[in-house]
C-alpha atoms as a PDB file:
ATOM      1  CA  UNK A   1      52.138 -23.315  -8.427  1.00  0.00           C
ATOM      2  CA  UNK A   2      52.613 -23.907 -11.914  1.00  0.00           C
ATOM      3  CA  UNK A   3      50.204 -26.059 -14.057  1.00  0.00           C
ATOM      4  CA  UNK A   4      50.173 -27.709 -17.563  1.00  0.00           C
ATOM      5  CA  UNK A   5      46.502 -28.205 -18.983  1.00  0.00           C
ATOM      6  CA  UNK A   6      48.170 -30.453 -21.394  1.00  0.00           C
ATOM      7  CA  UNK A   7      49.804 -32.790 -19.894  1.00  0.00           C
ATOM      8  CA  UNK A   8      47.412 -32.122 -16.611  1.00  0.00           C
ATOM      9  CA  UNK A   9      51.111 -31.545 -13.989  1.00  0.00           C
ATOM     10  CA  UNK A  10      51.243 -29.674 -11.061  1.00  0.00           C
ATOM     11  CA  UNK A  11      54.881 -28.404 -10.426  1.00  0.00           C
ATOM     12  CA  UNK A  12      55.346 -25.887  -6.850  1.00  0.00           C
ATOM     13  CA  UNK A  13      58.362 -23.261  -7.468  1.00  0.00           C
ATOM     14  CA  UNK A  14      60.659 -23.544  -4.698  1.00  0.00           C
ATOM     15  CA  UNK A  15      63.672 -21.144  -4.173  1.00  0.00           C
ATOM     16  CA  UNK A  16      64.876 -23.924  -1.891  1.00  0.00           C
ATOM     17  CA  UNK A  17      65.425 -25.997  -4.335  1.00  0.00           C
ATOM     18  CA  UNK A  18      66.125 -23.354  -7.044  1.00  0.00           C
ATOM     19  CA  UNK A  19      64.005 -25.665  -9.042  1.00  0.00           C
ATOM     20  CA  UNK A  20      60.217 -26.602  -9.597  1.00  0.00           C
ATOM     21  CA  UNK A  21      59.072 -29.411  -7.790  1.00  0.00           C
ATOM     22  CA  UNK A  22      56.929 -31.558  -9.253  1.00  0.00           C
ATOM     23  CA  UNK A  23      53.890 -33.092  -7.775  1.00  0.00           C
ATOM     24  CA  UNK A  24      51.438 -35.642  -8.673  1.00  0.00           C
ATOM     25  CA  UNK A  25      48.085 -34.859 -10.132  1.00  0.00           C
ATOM     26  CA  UNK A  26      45.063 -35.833  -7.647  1.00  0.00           C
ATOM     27  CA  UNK A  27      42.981 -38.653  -7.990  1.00  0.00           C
ATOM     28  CA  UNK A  28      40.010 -36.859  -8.986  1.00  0.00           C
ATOM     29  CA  UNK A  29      39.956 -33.499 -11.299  1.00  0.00           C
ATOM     30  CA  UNK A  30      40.074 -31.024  -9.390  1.00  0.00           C
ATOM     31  CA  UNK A  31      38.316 -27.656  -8.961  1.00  0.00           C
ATOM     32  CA  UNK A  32      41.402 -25.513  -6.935  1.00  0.00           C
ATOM     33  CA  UNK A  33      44.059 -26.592  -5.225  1.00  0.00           C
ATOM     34  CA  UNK A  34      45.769 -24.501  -2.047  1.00  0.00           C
ATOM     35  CA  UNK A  35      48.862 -24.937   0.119  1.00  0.00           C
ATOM     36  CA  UNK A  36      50.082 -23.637   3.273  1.00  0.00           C
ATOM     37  CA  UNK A  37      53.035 -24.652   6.125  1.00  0.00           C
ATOM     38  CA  UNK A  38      51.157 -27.028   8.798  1.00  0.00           C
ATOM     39  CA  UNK A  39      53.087 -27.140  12.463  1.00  0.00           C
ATOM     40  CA  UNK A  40      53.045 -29.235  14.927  1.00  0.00           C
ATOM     41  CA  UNK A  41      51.819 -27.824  18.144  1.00  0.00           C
ATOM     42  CA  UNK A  42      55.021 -29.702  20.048  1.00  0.00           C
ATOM     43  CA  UNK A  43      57.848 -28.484  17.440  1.00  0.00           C
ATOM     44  CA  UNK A  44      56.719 -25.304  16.284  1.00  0.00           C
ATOM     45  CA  UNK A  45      59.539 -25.688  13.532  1.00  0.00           C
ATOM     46  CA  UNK A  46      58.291 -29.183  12.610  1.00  0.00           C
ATOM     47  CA  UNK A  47      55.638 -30.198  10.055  1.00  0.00           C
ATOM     48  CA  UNK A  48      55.265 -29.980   6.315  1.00  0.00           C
ATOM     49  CA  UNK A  49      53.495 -27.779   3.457  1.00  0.00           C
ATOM     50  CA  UNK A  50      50.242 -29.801   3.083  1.00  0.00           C
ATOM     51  CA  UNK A  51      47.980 -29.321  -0.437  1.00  0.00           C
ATOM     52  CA  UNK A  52      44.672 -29.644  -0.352  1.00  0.00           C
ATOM     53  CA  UNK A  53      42.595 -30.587  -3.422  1.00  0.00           C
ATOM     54  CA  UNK A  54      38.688 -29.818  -3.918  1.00  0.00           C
ATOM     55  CA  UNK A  55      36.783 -31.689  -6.514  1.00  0.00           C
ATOM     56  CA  UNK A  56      33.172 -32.359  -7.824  1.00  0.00           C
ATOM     57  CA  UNK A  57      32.091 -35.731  -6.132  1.00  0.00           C
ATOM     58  CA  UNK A  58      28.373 -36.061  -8.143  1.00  0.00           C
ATOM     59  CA  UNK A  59      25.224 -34.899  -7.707  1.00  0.00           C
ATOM     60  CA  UNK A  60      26.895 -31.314  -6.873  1.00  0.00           C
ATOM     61  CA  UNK A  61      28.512 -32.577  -4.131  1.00  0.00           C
ATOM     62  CA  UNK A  62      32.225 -31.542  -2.834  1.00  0.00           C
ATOM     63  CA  UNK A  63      35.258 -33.914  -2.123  1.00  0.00           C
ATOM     64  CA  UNK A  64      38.657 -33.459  -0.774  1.00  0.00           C
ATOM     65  CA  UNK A  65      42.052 -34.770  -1.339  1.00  0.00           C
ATOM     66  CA  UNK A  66      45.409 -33.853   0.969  1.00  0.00           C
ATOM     67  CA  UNK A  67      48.914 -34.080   0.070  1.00  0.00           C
ATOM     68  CA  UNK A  68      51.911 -33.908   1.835  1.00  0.00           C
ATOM     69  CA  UNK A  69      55.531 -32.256   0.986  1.00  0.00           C
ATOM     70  CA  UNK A  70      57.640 -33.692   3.170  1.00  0.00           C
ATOM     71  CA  UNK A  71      61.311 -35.513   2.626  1.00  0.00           C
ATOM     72  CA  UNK A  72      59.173 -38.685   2.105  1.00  0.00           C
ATOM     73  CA  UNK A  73      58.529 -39.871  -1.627  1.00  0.00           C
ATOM     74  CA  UNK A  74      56.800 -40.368  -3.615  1.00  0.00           C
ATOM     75  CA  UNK A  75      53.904 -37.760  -2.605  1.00  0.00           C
ATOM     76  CA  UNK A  76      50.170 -39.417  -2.052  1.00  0.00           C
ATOM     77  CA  UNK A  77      47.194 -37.672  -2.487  1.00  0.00           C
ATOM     78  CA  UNK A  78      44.729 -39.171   0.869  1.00  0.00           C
ATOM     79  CA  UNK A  79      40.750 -39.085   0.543  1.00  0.00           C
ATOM     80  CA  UNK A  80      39.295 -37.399   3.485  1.00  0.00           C
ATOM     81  CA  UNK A  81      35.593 -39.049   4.520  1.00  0.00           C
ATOM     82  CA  UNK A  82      32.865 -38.948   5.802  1.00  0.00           C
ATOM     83  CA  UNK A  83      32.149 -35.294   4.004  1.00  0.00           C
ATOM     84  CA  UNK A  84      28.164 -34.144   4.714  1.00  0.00           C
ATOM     85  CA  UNK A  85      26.827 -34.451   1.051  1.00  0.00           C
ATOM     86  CA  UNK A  86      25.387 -31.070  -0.076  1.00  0.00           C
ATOM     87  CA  UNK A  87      21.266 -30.187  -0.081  1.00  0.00           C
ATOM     88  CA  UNK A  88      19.289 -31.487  -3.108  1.00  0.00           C
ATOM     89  CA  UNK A  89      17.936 -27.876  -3.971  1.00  0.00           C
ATOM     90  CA  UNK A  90      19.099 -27.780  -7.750  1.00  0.00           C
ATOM     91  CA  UNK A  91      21.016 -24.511  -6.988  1.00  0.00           C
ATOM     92  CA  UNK A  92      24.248 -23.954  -8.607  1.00  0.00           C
ATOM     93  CA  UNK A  93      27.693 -23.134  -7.017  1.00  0.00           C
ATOM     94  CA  UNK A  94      28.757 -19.871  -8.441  1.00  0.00           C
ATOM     95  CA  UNK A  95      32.412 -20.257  -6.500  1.00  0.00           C
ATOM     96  CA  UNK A  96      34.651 -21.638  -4.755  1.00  0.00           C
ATOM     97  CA  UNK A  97      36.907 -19.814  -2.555  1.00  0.00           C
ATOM     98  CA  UNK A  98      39.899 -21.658  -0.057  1.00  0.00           C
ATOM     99  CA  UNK A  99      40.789 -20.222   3.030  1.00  0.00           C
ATOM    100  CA  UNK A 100      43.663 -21.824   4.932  1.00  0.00           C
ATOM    101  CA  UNK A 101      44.912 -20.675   8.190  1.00  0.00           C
ATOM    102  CA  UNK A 102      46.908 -21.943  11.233  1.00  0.00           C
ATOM    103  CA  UNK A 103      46.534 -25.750  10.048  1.00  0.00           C
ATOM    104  CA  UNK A 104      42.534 -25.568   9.117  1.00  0.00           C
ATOM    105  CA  UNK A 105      41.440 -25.182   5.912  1.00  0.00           C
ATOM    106  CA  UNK A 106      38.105 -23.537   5.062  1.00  0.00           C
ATOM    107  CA  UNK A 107      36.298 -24.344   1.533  1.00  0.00           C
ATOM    108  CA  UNK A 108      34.238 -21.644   1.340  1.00  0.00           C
ATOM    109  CA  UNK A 109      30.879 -22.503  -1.459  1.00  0.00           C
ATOM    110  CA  UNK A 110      29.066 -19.162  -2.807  1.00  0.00           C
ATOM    111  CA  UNK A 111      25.577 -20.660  -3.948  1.00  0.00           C
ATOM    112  CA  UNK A 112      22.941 -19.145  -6.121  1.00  0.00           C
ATOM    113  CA  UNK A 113      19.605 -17.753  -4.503  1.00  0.00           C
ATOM    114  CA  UNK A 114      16.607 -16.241  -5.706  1.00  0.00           C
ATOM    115  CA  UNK A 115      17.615 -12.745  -4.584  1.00  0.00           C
ATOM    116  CA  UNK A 116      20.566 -10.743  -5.749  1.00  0.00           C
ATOM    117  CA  UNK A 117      23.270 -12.370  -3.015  1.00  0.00           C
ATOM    118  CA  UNK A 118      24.592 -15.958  -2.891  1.00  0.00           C
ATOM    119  CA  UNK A 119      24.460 -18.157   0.398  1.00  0.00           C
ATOM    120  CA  UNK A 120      27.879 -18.752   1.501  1.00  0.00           C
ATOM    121  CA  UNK A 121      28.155 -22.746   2.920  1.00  0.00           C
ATOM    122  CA  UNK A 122      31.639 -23.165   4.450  1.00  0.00           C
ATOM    123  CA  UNK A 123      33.310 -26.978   4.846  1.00  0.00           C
ATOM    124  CA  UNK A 124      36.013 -27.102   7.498  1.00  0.00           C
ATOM    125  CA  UNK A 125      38.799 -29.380   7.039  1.00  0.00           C
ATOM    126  CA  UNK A 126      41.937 -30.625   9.917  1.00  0.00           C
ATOM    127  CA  UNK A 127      44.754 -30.445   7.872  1.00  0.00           C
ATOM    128  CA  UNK A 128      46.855 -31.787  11.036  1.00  0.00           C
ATOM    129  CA  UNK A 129      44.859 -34.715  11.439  1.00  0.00           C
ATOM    130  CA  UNK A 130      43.150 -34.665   8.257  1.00  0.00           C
ATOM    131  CA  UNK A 131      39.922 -34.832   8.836  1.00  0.00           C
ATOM    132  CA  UNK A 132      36.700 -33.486   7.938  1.00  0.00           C
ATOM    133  CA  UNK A 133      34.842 -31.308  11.204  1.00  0.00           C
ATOM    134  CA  UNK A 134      32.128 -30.393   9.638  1.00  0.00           C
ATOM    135  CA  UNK A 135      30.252 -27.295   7.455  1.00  0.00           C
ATOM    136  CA  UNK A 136      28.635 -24.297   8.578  1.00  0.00           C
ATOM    137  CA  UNK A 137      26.479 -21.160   6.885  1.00  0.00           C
ATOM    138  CA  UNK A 138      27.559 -17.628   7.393  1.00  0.00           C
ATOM    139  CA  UNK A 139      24.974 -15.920   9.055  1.00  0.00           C
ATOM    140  CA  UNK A 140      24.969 -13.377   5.653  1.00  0.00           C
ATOM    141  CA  UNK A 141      21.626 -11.380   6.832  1.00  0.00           C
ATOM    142  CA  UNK A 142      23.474  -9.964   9.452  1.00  0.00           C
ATOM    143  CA  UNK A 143      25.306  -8.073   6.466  1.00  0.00           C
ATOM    144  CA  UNK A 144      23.664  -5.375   4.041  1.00  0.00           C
ATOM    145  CA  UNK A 145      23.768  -6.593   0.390  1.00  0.00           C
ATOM    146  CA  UNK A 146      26.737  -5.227  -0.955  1.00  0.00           C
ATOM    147  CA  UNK A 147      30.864  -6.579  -1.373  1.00  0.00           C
ATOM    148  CA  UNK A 148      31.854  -9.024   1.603  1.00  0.00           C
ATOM    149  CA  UNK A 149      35.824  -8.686   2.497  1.00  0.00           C
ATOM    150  CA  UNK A 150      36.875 -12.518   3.052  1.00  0.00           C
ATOM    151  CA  UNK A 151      39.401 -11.742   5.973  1.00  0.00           C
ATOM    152  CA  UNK A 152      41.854 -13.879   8.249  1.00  0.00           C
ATOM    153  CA  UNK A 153      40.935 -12.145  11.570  1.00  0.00           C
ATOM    154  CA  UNK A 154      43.598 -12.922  14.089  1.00  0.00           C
ATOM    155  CA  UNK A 155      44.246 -16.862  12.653  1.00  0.00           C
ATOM    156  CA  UNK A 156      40.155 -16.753  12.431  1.00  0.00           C
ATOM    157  CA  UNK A 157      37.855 -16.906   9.437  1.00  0.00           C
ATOM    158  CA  UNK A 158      36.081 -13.772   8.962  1.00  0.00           C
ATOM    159  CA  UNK A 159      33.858 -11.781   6.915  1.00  0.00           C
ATOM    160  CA  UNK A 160      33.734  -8.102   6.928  1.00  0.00           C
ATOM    161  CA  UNK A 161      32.083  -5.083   4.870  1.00  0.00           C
ATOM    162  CA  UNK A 162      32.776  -1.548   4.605  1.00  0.00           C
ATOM    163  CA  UNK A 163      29.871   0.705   6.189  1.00  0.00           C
ATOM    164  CA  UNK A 164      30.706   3.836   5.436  1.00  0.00           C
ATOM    165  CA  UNK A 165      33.600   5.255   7.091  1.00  0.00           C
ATOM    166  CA  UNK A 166      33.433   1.740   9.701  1.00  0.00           C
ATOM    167  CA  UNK A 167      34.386  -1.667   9.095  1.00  0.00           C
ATOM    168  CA  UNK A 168      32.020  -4.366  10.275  1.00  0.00           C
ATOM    169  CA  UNK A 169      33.445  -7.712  11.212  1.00  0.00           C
ATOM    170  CA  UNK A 170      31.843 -11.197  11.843  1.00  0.00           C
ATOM    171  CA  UNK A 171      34.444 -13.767  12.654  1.00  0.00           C
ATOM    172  CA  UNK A 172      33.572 -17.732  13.168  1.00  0.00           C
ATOM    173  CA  UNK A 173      34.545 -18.026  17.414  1.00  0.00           C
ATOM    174  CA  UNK A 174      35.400 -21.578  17.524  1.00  0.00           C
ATOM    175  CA  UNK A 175      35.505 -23.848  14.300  1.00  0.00           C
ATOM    176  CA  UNK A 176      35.941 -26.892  16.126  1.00  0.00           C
ATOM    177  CA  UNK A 177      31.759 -26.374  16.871  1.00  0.00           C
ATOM    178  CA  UNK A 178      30.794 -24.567  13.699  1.00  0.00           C
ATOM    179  CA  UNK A 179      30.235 -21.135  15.752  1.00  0.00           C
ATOM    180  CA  UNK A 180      29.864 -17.935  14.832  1.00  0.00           C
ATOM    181  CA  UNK A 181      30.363 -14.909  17.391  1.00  0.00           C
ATOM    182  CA  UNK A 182      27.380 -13.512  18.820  1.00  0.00           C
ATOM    183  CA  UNK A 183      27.736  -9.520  17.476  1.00  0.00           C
ATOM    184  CA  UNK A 184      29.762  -7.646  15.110  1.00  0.00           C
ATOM    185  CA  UNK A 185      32.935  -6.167  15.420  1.00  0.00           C
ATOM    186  CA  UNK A 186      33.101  -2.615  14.190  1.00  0.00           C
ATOM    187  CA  UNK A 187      36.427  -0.215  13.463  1.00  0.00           C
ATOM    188  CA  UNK A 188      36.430   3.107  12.852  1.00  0.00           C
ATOM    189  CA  UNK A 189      38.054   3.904   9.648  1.00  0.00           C
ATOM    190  CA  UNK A 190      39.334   6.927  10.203  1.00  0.00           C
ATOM    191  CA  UNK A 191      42.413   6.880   7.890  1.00  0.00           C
ATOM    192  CA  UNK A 192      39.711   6.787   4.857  1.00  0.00           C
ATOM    193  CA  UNK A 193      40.320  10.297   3.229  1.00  0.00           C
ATOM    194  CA  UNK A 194      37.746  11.708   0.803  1.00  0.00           C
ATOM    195  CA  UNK A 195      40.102  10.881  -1.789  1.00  0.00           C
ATOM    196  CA  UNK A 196      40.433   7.019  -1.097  1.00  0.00           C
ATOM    197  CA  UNK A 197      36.585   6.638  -1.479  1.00  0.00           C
ATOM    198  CA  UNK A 198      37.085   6.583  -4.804  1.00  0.00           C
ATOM    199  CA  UNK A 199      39.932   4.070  -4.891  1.00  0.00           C
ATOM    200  CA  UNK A 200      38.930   0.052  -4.872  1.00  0.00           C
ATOM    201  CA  UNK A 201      39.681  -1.053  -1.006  1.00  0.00           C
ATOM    202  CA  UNK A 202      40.212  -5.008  -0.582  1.00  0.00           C
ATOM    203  CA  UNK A 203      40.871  -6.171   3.290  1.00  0.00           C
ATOM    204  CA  UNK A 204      43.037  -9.120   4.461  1.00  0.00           C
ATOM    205  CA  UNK A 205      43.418  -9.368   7.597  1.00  0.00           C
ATOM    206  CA  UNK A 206      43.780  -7.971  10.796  1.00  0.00           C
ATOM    207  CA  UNK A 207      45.460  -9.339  14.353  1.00  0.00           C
ATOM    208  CA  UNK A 208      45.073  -7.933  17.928  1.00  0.00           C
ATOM    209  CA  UNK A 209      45.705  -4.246  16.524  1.00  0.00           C
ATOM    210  CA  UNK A 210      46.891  -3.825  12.838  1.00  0.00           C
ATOM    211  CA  UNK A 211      44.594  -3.965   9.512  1.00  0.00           C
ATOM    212  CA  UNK A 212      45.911  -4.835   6.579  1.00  0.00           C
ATOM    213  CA  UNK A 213      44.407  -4.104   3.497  1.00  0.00           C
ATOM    214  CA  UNK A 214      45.285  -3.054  -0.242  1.00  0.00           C
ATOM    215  CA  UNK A 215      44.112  -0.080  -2.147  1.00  0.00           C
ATOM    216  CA  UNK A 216      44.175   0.256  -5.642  1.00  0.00           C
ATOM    217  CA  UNK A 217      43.838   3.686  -6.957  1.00  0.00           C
ATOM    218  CA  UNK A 218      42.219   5.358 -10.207  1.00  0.00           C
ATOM    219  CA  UNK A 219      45.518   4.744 -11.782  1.00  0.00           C
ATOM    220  CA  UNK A 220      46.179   0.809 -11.028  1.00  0.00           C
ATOM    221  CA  UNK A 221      48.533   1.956  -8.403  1.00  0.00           C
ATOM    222  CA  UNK A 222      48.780  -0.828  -5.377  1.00  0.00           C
ATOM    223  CA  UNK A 223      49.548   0.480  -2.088  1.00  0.00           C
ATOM    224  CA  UNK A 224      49.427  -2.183   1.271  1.00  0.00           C
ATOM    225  CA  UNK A 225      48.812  -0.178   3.661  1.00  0.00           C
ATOM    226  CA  UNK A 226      48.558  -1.251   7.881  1.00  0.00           C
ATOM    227  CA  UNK A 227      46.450   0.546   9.744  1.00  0.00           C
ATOM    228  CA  UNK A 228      46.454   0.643  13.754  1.00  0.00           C
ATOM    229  CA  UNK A 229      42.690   0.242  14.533  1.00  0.00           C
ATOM    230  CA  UNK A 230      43.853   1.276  18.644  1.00  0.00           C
ATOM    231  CA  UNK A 231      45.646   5.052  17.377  1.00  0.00           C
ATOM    232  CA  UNK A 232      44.411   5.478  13.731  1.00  0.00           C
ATOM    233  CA  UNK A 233      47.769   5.526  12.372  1.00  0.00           C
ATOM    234  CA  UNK A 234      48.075   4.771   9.128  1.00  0.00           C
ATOM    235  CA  UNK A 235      51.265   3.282   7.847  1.00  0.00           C
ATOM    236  CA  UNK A 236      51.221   3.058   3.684  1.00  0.00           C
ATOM    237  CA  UNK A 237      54.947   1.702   2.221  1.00  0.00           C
ATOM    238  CA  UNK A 238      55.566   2.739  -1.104  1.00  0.00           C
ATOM    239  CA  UNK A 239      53.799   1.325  -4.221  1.00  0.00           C
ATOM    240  CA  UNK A 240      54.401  -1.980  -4.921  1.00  0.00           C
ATOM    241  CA  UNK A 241      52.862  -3.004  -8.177  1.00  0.00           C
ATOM    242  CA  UNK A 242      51.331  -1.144 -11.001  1.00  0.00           C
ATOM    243  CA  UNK A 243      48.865  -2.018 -13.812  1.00  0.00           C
ATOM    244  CA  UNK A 244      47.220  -5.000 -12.434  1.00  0.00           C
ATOM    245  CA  UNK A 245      43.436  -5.735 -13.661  1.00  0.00           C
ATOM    246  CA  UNK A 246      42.768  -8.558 -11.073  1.00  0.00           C
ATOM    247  CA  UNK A 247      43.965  -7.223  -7.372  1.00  0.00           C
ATOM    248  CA  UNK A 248      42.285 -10.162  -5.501  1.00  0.00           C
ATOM    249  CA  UNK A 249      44.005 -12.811  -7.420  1.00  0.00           C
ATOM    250  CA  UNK A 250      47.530 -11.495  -7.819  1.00  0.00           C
ATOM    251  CA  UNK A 251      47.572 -10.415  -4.103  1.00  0.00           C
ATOM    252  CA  UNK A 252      46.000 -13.972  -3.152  1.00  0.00           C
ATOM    253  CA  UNK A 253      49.188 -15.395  -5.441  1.00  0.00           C
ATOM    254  CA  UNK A 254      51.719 -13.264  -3.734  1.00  0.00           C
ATOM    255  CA  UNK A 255      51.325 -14.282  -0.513  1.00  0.00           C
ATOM    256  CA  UNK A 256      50.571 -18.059  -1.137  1.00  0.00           C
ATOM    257  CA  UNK A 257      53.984 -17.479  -2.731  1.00  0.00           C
ATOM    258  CA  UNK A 258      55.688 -16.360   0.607  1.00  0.00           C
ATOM    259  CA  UNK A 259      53.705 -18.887   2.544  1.00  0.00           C
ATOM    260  CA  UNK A 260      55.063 -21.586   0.071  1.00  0.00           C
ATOM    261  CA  UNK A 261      58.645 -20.306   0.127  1.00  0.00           C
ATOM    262  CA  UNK A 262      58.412 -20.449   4.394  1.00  0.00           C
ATOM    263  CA  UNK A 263      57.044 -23.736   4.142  1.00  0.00           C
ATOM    264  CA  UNK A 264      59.981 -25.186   2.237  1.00  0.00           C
ATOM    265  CA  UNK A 265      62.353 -24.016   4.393  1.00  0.00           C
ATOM    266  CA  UNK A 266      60.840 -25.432   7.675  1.00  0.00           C
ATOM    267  CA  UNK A 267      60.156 -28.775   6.081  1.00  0.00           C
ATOM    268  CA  UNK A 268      63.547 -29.482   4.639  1.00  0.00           C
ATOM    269  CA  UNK A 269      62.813 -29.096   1.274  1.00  0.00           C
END
């Protein structure tokens, strides 16, 4: 996505259309904006790349805007209501994270506590039908106080933290009823060599038998590497970018980039 603080335009590079395509601004300023390829559960090649816009609505409070890319013009941003306004507590959101899988869209709200972590409050959103289900808190003392992995585990949101030489997983069941599962999911790492401890590790996501996760090494070197968490093999392509200073955010870009570029092609665009 390519933005102009200027002139405040939202354009979405499309090799489609070997051309940018340009968008309208939402109704309200907003905070981030994310995108992803929603299907239709009776034509898995129907649907269309849906946007969704998060904004400040007063008082601290969050609001939420969807737009649709389909072969219908002009584009229309749509309020979604009836959002549960956020706690009076005078706490501060730190960030704001969006998490968008398999048509359901996660706005995930770090908050400031007293101690040294931040609550994590989590709105879900239908992009299908576009509507709001409701918000839930991640159960974050059943984690020690150190880096949380946001993860898509199996089409799920998850959380997950690297304990030693193990990974721990929490994933939310069913987020049609705001429910987390009941214990932990733990893998044995066993592909961590003495030599990657000291490399920055960032997990992504993970389906019925292959991790996926990025290291970075002591020399900026990227690697993605899949892991089999049945065998322990450990599959790690060659290099595939050097010299970056913000892995989350460029790997986050890449592959909203190939989600985008999917997207296109299924909707017509």
């Amino acid at each position: 996505m390519i933005t102009s603080s200027q002139t405040v335009m939202y354009r979405i590079l499309s090799l489609q259309l070997c051309d940018a395509l340009p968008i309208p601004s939402p109704q309200n300023p907003s905070l981030c904006i994310t995108l992803e390829f929603v299907s239709i559960t009776s034509n898995p090649y129907g649907g269309s790349v849906k946007l969704i816009s998060v904004y400040e609505d007063g008082n601290n409070n969050l609001g939420y805007e969807i737009l649709s890319l389909d072969i219908h013009v002009p584009y229309r941003w749509r309020a979604i209501d009836n959002v549960l306004p956020l706690p009076r507590d005078g706490r501060m959101m730190n960030i704001i994270q969006l998490f968008f899988r398999r048509g359901v869209a996660y706005c995930i709200r770090f908050v400031e506590t007293t101690e040294e972590i931040d609550d994590i409050q989590i709105d879900i959103i239908d992009m299908v039908n576009e509507t709001y289900i409701g918000r839930t808190i991640f159960p974050r003392e059943r984690f020690m106080n150190t880096t949380l992995h946001l993860m898509d585990w199996n089409g799920r949101l998850s959380f997950a933290q690297l304990v030693k030489d193990e990974l721990h997983v929490l994933k939310l069941d069913d987020h049609t009823k705001l429910k987390w599962a009941q214990t932990k999911r733990i893998i044995k790492l066993h592909c961590l060599k003495s030599y990657h401890k000291e490399d920055l590790i960032t997990f992504h996501a993970c389906d019925v038998s292959t991790l996926v996760f990025i290291r970075l090494d002591k020399k900026d070197n990227r690697f993605l590497c899949y892991y089999n968490i049945n065998t322990g093999e450990l599959n790690t392509p060659d290099m595939y970018k050097t010299g970056s200073e913000n892995t989350t955010d460029d790997d986050a870009q890449l592959v909203a980039y190939y989600i985008t570029q999917i997207g296109f092609h299924k909707a017509g665009l």
